[in-house]
Protein backbone atom coordinates (compact mmCIF):
# COMPACT_ATOMS: atom_id res chain seq x y z
CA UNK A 1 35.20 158.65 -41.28
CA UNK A 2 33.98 155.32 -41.55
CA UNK A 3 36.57 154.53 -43.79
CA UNK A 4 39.31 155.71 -40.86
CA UNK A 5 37.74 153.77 -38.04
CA UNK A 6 37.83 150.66 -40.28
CA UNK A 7 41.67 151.19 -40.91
CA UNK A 8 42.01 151.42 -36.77
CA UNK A 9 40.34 148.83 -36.42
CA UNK A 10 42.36 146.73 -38.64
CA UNK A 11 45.37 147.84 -37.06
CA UNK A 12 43.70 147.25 -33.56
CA UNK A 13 43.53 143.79 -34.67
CA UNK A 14 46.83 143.22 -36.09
CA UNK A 15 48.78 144.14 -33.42
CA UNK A 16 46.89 142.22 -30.80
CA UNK A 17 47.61 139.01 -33.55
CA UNK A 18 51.26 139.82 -33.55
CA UNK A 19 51.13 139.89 -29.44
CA UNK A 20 49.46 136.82 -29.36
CA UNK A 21 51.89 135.30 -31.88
CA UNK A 22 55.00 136.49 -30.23
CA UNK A 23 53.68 135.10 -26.77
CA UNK A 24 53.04 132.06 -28.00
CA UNK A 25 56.49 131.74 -29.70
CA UNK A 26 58.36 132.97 -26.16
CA UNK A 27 56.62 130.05 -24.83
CA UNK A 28 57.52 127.79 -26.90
CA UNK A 29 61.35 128.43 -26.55
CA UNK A 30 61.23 128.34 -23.29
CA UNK A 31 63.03 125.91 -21.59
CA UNK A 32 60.83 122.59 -20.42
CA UNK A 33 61.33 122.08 -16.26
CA UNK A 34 63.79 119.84 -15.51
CA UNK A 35 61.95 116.33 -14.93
CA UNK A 36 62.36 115.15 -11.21
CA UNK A 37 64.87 112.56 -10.87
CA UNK A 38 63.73 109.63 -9.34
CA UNK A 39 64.39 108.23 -5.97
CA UNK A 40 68.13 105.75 -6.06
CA UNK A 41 67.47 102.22 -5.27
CA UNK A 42 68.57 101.38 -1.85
CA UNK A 43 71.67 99.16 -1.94
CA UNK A 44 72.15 96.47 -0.06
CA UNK A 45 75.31 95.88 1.65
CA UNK A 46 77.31 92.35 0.76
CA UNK A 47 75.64 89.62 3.15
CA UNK A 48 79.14 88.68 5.17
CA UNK A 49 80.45 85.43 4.28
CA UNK A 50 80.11 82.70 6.43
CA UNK A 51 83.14 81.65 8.97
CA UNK A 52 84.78 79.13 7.45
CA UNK A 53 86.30 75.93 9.89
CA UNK A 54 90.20 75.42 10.34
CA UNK A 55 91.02 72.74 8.17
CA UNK A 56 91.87 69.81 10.82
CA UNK A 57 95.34 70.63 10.37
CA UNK A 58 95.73 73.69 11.31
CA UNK A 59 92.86 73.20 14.52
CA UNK A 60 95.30 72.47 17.99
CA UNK A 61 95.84 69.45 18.72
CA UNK A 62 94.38 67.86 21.62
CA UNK A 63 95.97 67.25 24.72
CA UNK A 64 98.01 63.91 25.02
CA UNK A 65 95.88 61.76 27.59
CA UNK A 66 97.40 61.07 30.66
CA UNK A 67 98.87 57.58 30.69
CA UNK A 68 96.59 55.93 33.89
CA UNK A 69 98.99 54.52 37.07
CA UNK A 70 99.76 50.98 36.77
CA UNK A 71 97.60 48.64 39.21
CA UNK A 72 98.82 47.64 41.73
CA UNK A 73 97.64 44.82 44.41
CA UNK A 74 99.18 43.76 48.28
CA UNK A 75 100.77 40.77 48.84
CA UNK A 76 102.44 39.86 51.90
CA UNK A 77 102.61 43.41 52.91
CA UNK A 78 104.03 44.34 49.39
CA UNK A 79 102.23 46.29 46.86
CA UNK A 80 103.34 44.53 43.86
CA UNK A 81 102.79 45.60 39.86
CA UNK A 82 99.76 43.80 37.95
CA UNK A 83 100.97 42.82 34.55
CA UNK A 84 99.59 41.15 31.59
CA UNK A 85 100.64 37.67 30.18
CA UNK A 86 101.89 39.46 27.27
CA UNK A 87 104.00 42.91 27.78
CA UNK A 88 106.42 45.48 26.07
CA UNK A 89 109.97 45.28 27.51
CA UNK A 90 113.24 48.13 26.24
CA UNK A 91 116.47 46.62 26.09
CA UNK A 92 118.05 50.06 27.50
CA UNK A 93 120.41 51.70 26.48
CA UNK A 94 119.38 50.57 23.42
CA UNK A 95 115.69 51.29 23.45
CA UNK A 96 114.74 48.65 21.41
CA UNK A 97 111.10 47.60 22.16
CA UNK A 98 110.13 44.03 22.15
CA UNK A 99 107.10 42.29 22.92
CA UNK A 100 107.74 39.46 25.64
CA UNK A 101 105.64 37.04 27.24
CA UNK A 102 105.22 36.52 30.98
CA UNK A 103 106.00 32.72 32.22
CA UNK A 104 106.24 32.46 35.76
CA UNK A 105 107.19 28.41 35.21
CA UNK A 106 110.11 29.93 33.31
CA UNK A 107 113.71 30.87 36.03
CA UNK A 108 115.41 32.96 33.68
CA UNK A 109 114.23 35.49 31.38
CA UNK A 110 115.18 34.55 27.45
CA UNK A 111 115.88 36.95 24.33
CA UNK A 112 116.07 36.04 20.83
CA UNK A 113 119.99 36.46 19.37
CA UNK A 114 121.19 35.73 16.55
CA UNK A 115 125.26 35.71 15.52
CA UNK A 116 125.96 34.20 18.89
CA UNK A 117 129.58 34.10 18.90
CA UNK A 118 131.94 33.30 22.10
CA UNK A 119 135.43 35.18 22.83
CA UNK A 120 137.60 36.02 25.55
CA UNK A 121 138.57 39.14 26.80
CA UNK A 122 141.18 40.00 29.39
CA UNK A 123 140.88 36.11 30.32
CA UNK A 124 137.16 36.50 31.20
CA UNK A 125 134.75 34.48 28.84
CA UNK A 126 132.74 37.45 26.79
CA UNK A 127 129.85 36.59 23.74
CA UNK A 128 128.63 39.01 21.01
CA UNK A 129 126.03 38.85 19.72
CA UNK A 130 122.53 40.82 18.03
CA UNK A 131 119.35 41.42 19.36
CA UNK A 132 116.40 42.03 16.31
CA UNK A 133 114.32 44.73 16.84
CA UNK A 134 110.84 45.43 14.81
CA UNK A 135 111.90 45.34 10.84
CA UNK A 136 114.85 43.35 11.03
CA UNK A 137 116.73 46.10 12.39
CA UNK A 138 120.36 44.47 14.32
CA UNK A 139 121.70 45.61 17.52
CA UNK A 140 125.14 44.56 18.18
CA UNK A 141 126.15 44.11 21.77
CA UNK A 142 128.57 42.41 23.57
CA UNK A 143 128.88 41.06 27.27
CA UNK A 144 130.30 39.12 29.27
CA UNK A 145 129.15 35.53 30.14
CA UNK A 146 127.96 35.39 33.65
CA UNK A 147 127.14 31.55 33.49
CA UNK A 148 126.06 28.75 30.72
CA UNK A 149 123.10 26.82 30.79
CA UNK A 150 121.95 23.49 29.36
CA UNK A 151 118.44 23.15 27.95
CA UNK A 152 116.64 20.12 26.69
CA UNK A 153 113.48 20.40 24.77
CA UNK A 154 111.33 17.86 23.85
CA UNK A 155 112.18 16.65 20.53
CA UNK A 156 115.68 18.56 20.17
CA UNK A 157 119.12 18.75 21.07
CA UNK A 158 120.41 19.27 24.88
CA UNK A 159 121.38 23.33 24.33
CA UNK A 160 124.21 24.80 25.83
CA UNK A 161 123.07 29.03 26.10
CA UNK A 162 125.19 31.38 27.46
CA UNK A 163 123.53 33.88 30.12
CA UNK A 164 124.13 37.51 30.01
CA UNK A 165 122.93 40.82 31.95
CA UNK A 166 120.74 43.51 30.34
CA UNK A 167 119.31 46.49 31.37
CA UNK A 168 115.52 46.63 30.92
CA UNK A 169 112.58 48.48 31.52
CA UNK A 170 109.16 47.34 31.44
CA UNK A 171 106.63 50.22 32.35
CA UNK A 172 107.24 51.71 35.10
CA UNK A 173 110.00 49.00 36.13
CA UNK A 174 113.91 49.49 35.29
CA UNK A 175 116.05 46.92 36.21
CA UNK A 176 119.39 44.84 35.57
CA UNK A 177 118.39 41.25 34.39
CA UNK A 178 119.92 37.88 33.36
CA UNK A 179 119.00 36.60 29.90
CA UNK A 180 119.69 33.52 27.96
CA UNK A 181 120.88 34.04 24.73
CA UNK A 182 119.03 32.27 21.98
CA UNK A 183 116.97 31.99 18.14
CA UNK A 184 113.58 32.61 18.96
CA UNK A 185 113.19 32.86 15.63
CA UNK A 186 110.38 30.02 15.94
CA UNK A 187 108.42 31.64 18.71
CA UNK A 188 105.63 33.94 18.55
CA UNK A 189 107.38 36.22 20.87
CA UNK A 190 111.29 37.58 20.77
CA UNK A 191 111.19 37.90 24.97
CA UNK A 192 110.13 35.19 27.45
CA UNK A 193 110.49 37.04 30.75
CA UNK A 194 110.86 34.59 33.93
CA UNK A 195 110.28 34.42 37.68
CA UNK A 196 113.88 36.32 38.05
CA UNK A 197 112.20 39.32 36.99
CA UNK A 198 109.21 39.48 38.07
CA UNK A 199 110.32 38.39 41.62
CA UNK A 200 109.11 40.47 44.48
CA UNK A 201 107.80 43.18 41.82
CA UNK A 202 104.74 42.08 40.30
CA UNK A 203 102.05 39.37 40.06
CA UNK A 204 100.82 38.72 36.50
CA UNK A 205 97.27 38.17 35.35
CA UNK A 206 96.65 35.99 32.93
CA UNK A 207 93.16 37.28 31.48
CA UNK A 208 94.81 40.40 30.40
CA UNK A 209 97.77 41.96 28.08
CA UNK A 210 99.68 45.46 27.19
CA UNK A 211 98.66 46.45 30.78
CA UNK A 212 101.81 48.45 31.34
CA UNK A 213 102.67 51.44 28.96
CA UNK A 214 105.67 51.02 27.21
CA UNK A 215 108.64 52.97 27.74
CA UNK A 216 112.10 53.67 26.13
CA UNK A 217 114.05 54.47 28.60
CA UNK A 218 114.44 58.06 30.28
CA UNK A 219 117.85 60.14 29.59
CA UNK A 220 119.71 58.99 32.40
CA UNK A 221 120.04 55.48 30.36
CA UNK A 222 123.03 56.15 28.48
């Protein structure tokens, strides 16, 4: 009997070893939990890029200024122009801008020619002639000779100039003018513009220059 209750009892205990055993293996298969992912970094979207400027270009242009009125003062219950002892004058049609200076102690208004050459036409007494505009450029013209003058300078020649009738404008006056014809070629200025222009239109002041703003003509000067 003794020898039967051992042999259970070994049994007992071999089986429960071979439970344990088997548990232990089951465990070990199974599968580990799945580890918890960790939280995604936040992304932060693209700072925007900063507005870049026009390139000077391409910004609009600002508006042309507005050219100011001449001045103007009253004499004798006239308003006449204020000019400046030194102007810009268009030979119209032309448009040739040259600078011209103002002196009242001059009659007739002067232009620098060169090629000054006398003709006649249809029995009238005509001159061509050029007119030199800013870079040498030549303008040929011809007219016809509304009178001669003689002019004596000190230290030169008596000189005989023939006098012919241009269309100018000087700001805001247009007009038809007599010129002498003549090299100015030694004189600061191409233009002298005399009394016969200025008469009954403006006064000039002497302090001042480029009061008037130059113009070309409009596109009725053909």
């Amino acid at each position: 009997m003794k020898i039967d209750r051992f042999v259970v009892l070994f049994v007992l205990v071999f089986l429960l070893s071979a439970c344990a055993g088997r548990q232990a293996a089951v465990k070990s298969t199974a599968p580990a939990p799945a580890a918890t992912p960790a939280p995604a970094a936040k992304v932060e979207p693209p700072a925007a890029a900063p507005e870049k400027a026009l390139p000077a270009a391409e910004k609009a242009p600002a508006p042309a200024a507005k050219p100011a009125a001449p001045a103007t003062v009253k004499s004798g219950g006239e308003k006449l122009l204020i000019v400046g002892q030194v102007e810009y004058i268009t030979i119209l049609p032309a448009k040739l801008r040259l600078a011209a200076r103002v002196d009242t102690g001059a009659t007739t208004s002067s232009i620098h020619a060169v090629n000054i050459k006398r003709f006649e036409r249809d029995g009238k007494k005509w001159v061509r002639f050029y007119l030199v505009g800013p870079g040498g450029k030549k303008v040929k013209m011809e007219r016809p000779v509304v009178r001669t003058i003689e002019v004596k300078r000190h230290g030169t020649s008596q000189q005989s100039r023939p006098v012919v009738t241009l269309r100018v404008a000087m700001g805001p006056i247009k007009t038809t003018t007599q010129f002498s014809l003549t090299n100015r070629s030694q004189f600061k200025y191409p233009v002298l513009i005399g009394r016969s222009l200025l008469n009954g239109v403006a006064v000039v002041d002497v302090n001042r220059e480029y009061v008037l703003s130059p113009l070309a003509g409009g596109d009725d000067e053909k």
